[in-house]
C-alpha atoms as a PDB file:
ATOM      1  CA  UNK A   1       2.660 -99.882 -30.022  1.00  0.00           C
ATOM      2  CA  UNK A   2       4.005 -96.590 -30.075  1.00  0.00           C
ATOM      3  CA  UNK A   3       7.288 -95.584 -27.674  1.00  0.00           C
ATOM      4  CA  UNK A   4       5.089 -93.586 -24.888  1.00  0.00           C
ATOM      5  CA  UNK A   5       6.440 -89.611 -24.450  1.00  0.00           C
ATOM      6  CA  UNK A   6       6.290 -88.318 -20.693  1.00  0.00           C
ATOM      7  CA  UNK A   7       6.834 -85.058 -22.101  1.00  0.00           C
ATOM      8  CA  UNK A   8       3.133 -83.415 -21.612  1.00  0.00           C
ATOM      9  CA  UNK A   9       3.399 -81.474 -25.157  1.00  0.00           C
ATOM     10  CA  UNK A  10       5.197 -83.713 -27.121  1.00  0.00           C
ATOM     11  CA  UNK A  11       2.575 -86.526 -25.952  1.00  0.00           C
ATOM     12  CA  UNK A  12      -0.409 -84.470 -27.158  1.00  0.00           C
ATOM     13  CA  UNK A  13       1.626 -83.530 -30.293  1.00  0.00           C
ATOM     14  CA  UNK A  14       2.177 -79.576 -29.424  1.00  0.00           C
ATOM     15  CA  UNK A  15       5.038 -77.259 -29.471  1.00  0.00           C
ATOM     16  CA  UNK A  16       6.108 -76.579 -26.207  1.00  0.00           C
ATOM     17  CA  UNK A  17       4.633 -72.584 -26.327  1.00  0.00           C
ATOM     18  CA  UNK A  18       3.201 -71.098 -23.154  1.00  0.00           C
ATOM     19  CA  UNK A  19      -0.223 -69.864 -24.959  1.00  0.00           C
ATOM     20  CA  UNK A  20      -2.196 -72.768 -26.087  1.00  0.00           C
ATOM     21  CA  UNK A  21      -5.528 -72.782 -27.962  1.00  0.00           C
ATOM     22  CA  UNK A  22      -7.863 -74.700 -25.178  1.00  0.00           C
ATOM     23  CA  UNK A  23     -10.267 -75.345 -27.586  1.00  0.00           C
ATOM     24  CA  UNK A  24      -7.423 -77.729 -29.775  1.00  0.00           C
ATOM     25  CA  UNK A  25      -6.149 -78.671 -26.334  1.00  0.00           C
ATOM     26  CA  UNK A  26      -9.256 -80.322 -25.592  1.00  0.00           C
ATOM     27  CA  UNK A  27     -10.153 -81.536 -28.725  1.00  0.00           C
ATOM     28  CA  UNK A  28      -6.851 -82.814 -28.496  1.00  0.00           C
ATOM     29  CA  UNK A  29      -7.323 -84.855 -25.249  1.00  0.00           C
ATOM     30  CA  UNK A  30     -10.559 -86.284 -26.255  1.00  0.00           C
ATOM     31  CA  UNK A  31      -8.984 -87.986 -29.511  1.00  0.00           C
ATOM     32  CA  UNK A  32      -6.081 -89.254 -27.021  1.00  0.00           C
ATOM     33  CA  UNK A  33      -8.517 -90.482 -24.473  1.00  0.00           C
ATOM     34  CA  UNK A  34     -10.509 -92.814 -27.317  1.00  0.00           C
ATOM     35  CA  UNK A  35      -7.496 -93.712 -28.325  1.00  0.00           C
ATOM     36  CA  UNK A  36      -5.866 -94.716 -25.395  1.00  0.00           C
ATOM     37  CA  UNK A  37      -8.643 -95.953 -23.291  1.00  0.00           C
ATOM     38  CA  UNK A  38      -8.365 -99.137 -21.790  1.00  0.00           C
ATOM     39  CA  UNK A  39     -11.736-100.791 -22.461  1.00  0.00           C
ATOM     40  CA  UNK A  40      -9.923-100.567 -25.937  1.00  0.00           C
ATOM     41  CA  UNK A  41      -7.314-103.041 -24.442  1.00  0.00           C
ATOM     42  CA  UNK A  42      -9.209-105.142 -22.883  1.00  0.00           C
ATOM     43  CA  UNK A  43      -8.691-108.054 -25.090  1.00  0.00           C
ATOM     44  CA  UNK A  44      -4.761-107.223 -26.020  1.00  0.00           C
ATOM     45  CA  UNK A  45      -1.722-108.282 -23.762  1.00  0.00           C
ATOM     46  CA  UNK A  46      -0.712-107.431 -20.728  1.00  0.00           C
ATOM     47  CA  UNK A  47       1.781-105.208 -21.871  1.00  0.00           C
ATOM     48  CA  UNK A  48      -0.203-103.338 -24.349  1.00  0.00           C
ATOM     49  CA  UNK A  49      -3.352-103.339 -21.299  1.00  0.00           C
ATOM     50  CA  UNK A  50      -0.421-101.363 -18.979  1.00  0.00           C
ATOM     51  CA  UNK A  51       0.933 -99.055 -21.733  1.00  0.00           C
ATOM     52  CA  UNK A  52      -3.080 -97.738 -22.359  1.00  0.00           C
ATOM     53  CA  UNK A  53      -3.010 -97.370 -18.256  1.00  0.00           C
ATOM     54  CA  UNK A  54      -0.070 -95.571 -18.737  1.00  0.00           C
ATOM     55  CA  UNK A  55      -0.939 -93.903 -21.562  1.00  0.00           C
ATOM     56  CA  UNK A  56      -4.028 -92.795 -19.471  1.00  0.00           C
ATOM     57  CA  UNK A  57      -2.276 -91.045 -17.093  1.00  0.00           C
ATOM     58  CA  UNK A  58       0.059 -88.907 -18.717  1.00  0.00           C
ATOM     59  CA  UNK A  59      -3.068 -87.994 -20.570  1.00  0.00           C
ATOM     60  CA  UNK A  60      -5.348 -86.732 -17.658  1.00  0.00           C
ATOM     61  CA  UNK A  61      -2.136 -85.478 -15.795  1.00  0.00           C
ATOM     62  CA  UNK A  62      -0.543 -83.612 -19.019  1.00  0.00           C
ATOM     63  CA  UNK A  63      -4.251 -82.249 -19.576  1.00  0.00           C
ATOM     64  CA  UNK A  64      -4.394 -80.828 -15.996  1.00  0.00           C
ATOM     65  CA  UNK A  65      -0.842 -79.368 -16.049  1.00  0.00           C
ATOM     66  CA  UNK A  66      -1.532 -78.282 -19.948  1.00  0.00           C
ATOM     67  CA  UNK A  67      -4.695 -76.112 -19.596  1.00  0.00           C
ATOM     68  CA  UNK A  68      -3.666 -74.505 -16.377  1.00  0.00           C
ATOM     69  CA  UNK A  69      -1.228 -71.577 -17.485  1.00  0.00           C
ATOM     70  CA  UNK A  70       0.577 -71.188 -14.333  1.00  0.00           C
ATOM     71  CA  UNK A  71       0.910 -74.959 -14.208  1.00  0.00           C
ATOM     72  CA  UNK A  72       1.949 -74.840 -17.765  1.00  0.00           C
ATOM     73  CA  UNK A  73       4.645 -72.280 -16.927  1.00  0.00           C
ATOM     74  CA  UNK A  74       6.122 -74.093 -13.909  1.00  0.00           C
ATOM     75  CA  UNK A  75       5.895 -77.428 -15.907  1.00  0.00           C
ATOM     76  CA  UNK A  76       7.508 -75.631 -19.309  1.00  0.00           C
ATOM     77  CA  UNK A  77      10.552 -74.570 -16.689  1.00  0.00           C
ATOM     78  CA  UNK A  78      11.077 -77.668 -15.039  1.00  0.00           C
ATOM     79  CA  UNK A  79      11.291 -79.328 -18.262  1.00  0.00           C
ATOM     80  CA  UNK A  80      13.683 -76.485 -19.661  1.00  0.00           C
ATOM     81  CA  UNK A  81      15.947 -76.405 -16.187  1.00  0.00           C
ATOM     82  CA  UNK A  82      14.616 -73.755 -14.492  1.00  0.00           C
ATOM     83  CA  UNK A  83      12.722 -75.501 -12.136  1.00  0.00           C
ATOM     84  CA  UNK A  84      10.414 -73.365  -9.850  1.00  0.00           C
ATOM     85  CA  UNK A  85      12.367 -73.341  -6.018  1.00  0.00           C
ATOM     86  CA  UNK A  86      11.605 -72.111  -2.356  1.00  0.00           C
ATOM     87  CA  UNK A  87      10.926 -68.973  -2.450  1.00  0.00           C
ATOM     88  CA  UNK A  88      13.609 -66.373  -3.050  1.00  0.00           C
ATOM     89  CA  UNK A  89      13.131 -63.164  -1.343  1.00  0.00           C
ATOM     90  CA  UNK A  90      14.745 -61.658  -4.334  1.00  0.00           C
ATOM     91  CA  UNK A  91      12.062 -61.964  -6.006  1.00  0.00           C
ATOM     92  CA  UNK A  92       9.448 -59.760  -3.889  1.00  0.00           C
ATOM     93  CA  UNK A  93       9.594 -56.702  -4.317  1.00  0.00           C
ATOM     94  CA  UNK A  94      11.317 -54.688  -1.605  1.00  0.00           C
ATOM     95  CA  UNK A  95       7.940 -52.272  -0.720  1.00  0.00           C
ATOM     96  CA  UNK A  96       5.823 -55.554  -0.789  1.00  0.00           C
ATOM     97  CA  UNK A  97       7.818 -56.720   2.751  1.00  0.00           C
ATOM     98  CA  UNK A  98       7.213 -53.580   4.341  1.00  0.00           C
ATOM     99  CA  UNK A  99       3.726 -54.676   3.214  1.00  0.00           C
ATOM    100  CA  UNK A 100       3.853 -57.869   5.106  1.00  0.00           C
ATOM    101  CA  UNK A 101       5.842 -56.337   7.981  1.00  0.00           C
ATOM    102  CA  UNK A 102       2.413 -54.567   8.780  1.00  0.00           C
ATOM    103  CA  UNK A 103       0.103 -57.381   7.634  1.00  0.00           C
ATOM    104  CA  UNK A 104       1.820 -59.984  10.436  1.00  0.00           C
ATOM    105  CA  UNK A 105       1.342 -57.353  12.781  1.00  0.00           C
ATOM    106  CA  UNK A 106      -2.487 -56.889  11.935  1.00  0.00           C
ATOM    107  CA  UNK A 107      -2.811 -60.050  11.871  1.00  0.00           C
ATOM    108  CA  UNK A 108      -1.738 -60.949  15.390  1.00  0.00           C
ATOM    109  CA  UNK A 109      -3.130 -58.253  16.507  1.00  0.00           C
ATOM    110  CA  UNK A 110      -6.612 -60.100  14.843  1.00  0.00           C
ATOM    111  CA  UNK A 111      -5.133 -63.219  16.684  1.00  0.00           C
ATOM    112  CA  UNK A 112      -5.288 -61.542  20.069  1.00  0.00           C
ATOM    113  CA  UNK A 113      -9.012 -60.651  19.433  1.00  0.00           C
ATOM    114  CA  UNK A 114      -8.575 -57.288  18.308  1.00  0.00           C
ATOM    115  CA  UNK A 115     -11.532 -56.881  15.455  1.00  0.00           C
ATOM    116  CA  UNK A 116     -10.167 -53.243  14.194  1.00  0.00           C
ATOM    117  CA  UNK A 117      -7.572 -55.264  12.612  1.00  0.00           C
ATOM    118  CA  UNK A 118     -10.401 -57.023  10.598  1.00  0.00           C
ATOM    119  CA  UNK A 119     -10.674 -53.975   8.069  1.00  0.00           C
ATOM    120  CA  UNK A 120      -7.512 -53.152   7.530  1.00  0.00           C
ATOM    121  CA  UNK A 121      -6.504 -57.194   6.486  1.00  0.00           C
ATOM    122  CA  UNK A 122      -9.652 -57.128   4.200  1.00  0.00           C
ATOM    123  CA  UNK A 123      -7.922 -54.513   2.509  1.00  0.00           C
ATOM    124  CA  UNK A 124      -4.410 -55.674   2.107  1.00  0.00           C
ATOM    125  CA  UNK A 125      -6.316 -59.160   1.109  1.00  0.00           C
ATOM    126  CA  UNK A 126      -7.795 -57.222  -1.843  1.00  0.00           C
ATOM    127  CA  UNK A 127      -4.569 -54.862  -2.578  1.00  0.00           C
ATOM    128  CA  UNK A 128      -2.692 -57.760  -3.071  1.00  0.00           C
ATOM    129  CA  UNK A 129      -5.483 -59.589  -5.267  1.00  0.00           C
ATOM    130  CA  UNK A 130      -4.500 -56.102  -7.123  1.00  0.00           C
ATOM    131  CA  UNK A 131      -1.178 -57.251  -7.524  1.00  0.00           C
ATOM    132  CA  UNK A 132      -1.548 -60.462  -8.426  1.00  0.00           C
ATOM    133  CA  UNK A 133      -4.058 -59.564 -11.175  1.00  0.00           C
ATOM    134  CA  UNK A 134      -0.750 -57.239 -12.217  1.00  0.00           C
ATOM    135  CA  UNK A 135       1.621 -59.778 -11.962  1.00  0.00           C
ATOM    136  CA  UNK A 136      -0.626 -62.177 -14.102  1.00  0.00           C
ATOM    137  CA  UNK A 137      -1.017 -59.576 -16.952  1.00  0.00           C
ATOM    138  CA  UNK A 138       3.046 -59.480 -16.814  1.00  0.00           C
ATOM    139  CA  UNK A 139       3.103 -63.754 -17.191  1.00  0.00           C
ATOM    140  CA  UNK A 140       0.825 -63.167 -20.483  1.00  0.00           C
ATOM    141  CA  UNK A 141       3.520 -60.361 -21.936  1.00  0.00           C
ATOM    142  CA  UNK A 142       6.357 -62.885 -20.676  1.00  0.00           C
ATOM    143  CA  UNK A 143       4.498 -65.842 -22.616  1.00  0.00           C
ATOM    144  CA  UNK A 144       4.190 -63.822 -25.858  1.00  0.00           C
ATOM    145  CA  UNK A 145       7.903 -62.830 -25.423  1.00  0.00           C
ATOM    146  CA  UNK A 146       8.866 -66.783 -24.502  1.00  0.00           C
ATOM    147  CA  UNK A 147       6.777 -67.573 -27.705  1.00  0.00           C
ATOM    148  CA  UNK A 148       8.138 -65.780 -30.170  1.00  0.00           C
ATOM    149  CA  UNK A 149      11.642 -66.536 -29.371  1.00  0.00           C
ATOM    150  CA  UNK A 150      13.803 -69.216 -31.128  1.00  0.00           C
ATOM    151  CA  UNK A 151      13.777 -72.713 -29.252  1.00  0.00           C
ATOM    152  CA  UNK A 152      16.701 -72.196 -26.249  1.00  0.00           C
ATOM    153  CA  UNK A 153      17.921 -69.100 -27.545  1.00  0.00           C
ATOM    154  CA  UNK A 154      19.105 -66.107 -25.322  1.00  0.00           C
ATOM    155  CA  UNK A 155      16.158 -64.478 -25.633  1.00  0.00           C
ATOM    156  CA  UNK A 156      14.128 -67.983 -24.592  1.00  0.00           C
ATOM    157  CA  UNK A 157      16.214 -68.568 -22.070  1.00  0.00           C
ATOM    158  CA  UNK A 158      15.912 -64.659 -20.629  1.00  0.00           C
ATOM    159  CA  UNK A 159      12.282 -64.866 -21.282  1.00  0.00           C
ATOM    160  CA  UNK A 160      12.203 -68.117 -18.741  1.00  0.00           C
ATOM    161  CA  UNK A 161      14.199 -66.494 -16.030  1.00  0.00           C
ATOM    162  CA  UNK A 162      11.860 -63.584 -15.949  1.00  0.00           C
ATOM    163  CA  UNK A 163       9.193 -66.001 -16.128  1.00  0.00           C
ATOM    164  CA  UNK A 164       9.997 -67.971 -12.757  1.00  0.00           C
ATOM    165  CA  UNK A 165      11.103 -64.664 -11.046  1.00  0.00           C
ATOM    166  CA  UNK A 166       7.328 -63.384 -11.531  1.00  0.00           C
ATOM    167  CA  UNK A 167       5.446 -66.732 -10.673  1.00  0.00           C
ATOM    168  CA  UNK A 168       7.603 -67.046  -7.374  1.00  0.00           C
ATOM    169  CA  UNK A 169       6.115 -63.175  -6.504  1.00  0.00           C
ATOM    170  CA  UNK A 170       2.925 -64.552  -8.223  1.00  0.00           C
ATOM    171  CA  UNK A 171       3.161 -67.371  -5.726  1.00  0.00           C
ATOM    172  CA  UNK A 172       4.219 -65.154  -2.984  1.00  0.00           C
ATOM    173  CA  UNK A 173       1.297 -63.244  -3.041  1.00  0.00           C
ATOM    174  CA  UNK A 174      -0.872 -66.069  -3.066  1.00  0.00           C
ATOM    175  CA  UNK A 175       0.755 -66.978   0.537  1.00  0.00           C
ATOM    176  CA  UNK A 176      -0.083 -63.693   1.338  1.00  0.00           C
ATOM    177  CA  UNK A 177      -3.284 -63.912   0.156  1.00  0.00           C
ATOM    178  CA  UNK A 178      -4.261 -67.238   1.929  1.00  0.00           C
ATOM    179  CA  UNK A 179      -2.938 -66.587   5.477  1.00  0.00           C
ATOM    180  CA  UNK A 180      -5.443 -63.422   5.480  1.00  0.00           C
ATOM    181  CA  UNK A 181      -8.020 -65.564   4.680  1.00  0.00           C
ATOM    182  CA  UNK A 182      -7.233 -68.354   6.908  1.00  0.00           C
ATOM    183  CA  UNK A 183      -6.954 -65.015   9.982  1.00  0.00           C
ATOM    184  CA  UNK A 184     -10.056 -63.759   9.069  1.00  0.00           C
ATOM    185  CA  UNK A 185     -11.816 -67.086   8.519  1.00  0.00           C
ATOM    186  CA  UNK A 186     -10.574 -68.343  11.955  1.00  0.00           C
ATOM    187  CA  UNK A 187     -11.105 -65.116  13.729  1.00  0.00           C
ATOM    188  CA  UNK A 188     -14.888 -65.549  12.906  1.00  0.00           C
ATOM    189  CA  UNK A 189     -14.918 -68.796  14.633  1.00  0.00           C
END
């Protein structure tokens, strides 16, 4: 039996690049999964039974994290060492907290039954959809730029920095994002 990789692209026998062809991704994980499913094992030793269980679920987990390209980003860092932290304010733009200066205030005042604040947190809920769409058409530049460079070169390694500085505002705005939607959800209540 093979010596089982943990690494999600070097266990489905990719480079590790942050644009992946789904369609081989999948065809990919379909090959793994007859290969490594454990009816297959029934009938072999305990060992081997455990390594197909194990095999199993660095395949379904590595396809998740693989097909998802912000989870592919965060998972590429990590396994780089630049792992995705709490979120640094440095990385939000500095007009985006006056932003959300205003939005906590609407949204209290939404709290305290005030429905003219409903409008007003629709549209920073879409405005920073806006951004986010932004922000995710700056990932796919970063990606191609990540990509192209030599393995843990400068330019890779810049590339990754920029990288986790734009999914923490990504990530940021998601926040953002959810606690309007959470206001306005429970305000209707």
């Amino acid at each position: 039996m093979p010596i089982l990789s943990k690494n999600f692209f070097a266990f489905f026998g990719l480079e590790p690049k942050l644009r992946l062809d789904m369609e081989s991704l999948q065809k990919r994980f379909y090959e793994l999964s007859r290969n490594w499913h454990p009816d297959r094992f029934t009938r072999k030793s305990a060992e081997e039974q455990s390594e197909a269980l194990e095999a199993t679920a660095i395949l379904n987990d590595g396809y998740r994290t693989l097909r998802d390209p912000v989870k592919r980003a965060e998972y590429l860092l990590t396994e780089e060492g630049f792992p995705i932290g709490e979120q640094r304010s440095k990385d939000v733009p500095p007009e985006l907290l006056e932003e959300v200066f205003e939005l906590n205030m609407m949204l209290e005042e939404l709290k305290s039954g005030d429905e003219d604040a409903r409008a007003p947190l629709q549209a920073a809920k879409a405005h920073f959809a806006s951004l986010k769409l932004s922000v995710d058409e700056e990932l796919e530049r970063l990606f191609a730029k990540y990509d192209v460079a030599e393995a843990r070169s400068e330019t890779a390694k810049q590339a990754l920095q920029e990288i986790r500085g734009v999914l923490n505002r990504r990530r940021y705005l998601e926040n953002l994002m959810r606690d309007v939607e959470h206001a306005l959800d429970a305000s209707k209540a």
